[in-house]
PDB file of N, CA and C in Angstrom:
ATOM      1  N   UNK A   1     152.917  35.378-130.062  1.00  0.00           N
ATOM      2  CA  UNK A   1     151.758  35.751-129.269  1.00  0.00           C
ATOM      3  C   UNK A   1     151.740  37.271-129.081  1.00  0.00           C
ATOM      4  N   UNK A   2     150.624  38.055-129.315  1.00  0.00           N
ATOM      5  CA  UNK A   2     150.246  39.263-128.812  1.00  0.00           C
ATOM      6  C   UNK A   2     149.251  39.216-127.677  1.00  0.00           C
ATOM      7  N   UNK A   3     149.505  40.503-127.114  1.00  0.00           N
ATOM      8  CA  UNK A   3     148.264  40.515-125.962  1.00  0.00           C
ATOM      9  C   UNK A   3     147.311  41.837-126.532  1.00  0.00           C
ATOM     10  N   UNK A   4     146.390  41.296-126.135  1.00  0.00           N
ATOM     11  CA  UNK A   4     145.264  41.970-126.606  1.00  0.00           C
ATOM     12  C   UNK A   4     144.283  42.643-125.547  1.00  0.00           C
ATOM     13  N   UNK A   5     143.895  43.691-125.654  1.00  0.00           N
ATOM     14  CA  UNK A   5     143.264  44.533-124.282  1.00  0.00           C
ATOM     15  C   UNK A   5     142.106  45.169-124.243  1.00  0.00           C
ATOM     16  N   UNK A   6     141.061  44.822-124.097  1.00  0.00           N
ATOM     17  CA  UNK A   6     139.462  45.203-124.068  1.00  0.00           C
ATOM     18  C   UNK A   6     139.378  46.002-123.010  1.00  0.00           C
ATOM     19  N   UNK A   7     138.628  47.421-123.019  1.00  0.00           N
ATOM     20  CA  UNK A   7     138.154  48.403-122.365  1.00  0.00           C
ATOM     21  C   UNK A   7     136.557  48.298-122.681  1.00  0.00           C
ATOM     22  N   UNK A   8     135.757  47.860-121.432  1.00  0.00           N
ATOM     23  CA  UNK A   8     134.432  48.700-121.416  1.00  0.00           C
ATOM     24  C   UNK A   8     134.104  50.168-121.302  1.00  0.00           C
ATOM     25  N   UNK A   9     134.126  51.051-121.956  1.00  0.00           N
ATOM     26  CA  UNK A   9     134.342  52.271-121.806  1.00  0.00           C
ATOM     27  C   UNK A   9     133.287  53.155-121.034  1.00  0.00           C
ATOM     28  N   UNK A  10     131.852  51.641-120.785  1.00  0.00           N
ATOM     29  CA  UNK A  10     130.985  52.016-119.755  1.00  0.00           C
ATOM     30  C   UNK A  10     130.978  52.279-118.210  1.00  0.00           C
ATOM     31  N   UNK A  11     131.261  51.161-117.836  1.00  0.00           N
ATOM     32  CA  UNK A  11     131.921  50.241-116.500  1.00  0.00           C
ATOM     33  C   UNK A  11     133.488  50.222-116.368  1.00  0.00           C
ATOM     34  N   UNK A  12     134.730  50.787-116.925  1.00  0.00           N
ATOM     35  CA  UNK A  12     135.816  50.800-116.647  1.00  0.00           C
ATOM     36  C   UNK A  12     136.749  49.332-116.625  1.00  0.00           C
ATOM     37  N   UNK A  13     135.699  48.137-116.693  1.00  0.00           N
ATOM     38  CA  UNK A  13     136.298  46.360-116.620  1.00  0.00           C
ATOM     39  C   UNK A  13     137.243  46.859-118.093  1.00  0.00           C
ATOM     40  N   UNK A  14     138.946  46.330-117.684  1.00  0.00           N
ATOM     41  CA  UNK A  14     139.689  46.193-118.608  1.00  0.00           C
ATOM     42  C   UNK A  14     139.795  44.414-118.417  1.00  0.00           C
ATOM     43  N   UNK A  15     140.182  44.274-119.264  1.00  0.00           N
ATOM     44  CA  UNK A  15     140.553  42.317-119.998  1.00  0.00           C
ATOM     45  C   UNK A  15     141.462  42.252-121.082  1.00  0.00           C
ATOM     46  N   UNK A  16     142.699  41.381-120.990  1.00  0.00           N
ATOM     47  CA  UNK A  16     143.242  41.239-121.544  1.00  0.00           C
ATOM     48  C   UNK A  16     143.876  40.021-121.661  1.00  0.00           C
ATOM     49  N   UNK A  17     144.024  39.582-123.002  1.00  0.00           N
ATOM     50  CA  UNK A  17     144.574  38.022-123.261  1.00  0.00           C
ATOM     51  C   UNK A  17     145.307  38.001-124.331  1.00  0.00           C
ATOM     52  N   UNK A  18     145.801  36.750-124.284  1.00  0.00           N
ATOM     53  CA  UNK A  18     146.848  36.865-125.356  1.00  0.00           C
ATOM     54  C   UNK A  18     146.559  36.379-126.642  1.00  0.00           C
ATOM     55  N   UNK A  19     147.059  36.401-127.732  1.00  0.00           N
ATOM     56  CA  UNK A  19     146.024  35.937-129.084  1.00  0.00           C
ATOM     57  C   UNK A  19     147.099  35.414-129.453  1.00  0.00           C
ATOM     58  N   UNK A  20     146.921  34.670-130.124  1.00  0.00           N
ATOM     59  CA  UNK A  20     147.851  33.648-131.252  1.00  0.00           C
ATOM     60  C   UNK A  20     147.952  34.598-132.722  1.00  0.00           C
ATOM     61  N   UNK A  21     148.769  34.191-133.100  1.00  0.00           N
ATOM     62  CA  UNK A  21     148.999  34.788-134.973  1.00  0.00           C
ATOM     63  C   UNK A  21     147.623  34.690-135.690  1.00  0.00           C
ATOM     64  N   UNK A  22     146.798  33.733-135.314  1.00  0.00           N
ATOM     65  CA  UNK A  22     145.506  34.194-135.938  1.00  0.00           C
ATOM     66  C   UNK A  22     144.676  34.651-135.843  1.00  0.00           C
ATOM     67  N   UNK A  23     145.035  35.859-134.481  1.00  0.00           N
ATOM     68  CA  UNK A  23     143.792  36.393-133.860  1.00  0.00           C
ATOM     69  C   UNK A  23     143.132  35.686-132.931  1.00  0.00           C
ATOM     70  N   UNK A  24     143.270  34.783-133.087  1.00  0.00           N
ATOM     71  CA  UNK A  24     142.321  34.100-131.754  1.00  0.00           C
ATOM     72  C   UNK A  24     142.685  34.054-130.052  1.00  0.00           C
ATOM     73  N   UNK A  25     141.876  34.777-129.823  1.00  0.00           N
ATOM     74  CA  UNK A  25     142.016  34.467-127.763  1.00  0.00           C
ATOM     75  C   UNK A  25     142.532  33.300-127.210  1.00  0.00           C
ATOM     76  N   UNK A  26     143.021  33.393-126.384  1.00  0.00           N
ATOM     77  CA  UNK A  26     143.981  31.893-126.138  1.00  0.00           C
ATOM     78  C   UNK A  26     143.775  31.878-124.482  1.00  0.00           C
ATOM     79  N   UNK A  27     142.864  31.233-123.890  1.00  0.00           N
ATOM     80  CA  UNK A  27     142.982  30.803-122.517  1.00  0.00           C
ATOM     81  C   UNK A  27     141.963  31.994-122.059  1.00  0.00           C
ATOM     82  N   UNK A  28     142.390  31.708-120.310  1.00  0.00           N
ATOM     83  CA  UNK A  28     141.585  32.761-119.756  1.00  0.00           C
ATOM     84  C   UNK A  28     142.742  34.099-119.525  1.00  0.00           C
ATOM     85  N   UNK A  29     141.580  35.339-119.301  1.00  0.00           N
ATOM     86  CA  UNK A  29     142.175  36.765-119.603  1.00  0.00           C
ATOM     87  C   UNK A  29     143.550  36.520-118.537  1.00  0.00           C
ATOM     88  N   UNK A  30     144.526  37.746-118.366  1.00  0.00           N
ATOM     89  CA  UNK A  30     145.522  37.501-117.923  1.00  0.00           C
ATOM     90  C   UNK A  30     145.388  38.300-116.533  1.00  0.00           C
ATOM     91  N   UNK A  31     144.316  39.777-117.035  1.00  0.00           N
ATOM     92  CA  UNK A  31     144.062  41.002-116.201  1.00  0.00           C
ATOM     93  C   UNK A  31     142.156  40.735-116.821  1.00  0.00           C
ATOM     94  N   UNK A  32     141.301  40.863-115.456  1.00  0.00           N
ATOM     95  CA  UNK A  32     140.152  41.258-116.082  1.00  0.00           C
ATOM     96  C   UNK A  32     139.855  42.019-114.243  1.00  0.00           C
ATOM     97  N   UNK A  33     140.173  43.965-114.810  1.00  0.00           N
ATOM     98  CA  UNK A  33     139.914  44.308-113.260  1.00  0.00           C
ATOM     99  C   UNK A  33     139.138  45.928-113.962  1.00  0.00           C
ATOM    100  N   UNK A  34     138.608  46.176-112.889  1.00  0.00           N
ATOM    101  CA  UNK A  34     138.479  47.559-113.119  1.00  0.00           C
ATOM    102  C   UNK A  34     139.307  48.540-113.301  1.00  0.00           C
ATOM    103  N   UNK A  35     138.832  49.596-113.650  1.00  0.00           N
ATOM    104  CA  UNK A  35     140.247  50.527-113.612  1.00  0.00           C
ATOM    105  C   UNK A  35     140.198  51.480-112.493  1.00  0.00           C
ATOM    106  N   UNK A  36     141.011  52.309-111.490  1.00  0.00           N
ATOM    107  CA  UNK A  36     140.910  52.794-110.446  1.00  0.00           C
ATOM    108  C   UNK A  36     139.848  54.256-110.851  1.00  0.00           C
ATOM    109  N   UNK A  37     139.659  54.751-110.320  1.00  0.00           N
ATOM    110  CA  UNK A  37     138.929  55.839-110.488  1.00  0.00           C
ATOM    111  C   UNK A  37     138.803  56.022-112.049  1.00  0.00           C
ATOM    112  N   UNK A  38     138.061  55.206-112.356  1.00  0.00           N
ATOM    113  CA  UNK A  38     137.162  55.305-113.749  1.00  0.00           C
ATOM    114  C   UNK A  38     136.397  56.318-114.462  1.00  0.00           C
ATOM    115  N   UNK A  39     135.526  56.617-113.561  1.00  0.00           N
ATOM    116  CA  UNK A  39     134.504  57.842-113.467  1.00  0.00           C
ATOM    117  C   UNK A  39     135.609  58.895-113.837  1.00  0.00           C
ATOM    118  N   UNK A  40     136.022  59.302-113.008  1.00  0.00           N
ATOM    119  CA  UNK A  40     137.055  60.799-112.895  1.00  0.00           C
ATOM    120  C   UNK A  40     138.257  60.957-113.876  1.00  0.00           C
ATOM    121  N   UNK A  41     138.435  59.899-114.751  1.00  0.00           N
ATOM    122  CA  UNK A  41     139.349  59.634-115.510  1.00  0.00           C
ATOM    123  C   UNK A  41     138.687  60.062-117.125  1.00  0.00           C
ATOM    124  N   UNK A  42     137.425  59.252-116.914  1.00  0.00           N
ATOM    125  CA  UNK A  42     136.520  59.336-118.014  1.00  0.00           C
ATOM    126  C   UNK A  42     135.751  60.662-118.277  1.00  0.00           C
ATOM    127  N   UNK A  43     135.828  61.361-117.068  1.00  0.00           N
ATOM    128  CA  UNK A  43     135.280  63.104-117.262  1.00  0.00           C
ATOM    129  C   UNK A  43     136.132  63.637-117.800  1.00  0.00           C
ATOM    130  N   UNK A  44     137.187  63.529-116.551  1.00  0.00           N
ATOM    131  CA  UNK A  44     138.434  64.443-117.241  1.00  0.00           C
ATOM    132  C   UNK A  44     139.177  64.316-118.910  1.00  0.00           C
ATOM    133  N   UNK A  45     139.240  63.593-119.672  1.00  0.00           N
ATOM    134  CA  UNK A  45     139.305  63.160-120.334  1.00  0.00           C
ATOM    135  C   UNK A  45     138.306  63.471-121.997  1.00  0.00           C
ATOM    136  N   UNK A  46     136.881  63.492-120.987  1.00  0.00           N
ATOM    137  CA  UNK A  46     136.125  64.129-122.193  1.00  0.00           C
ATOM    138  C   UNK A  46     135.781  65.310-121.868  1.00  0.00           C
ATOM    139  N   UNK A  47     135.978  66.063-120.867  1.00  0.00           N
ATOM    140  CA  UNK A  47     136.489  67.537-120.865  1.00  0.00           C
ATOM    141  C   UNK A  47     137.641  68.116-121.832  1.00  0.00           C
ATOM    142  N   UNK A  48     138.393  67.143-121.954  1.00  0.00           N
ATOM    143  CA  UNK A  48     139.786  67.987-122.462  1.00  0.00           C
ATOM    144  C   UNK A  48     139.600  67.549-124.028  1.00  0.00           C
ATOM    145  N   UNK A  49     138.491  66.593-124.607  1.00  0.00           N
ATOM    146  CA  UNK A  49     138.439  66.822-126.099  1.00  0.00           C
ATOM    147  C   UNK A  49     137.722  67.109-126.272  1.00  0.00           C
ATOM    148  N   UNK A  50     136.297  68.010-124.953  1.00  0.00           N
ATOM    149  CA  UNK A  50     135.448  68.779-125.863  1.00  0.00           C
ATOM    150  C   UNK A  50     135.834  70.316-125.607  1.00  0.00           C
ATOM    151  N   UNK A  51     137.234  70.717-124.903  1.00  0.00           N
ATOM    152  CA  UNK A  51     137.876  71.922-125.192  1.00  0.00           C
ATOM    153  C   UNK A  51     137.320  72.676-123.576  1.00  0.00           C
ATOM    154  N   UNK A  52     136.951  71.733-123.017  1.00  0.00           N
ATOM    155  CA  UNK A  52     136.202  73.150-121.753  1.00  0.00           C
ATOM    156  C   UNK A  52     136.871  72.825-121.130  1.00  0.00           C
TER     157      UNK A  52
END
């Protein structure tokens, strides 16, 4: 089993579940939460790869 981890990169909702060897999602997510200060993470962040 791997776990597998979805970012909305709109809304900050992370989800994550575990997949079987064939890729497939297995059950319900393990984590499906926001991420803490999203916004301010997501500026800072594309501040520092557009160099300003």
């Amino acid at each position: 089993m791997h776990l597998a981890v979805f970012t909305n990169t709109e809304t900050g909702q992370a989800r994550a579940f575990w997949q079987d060897s064939d890729g497939n999602l297995v059950g319900n997510p393990v984590v499906d939460e926001f991420i803490p200060q999203f916004e301010e993470a997501k500026s800072l962040i594309g501040k520092a790869l557009k160099g300003n």
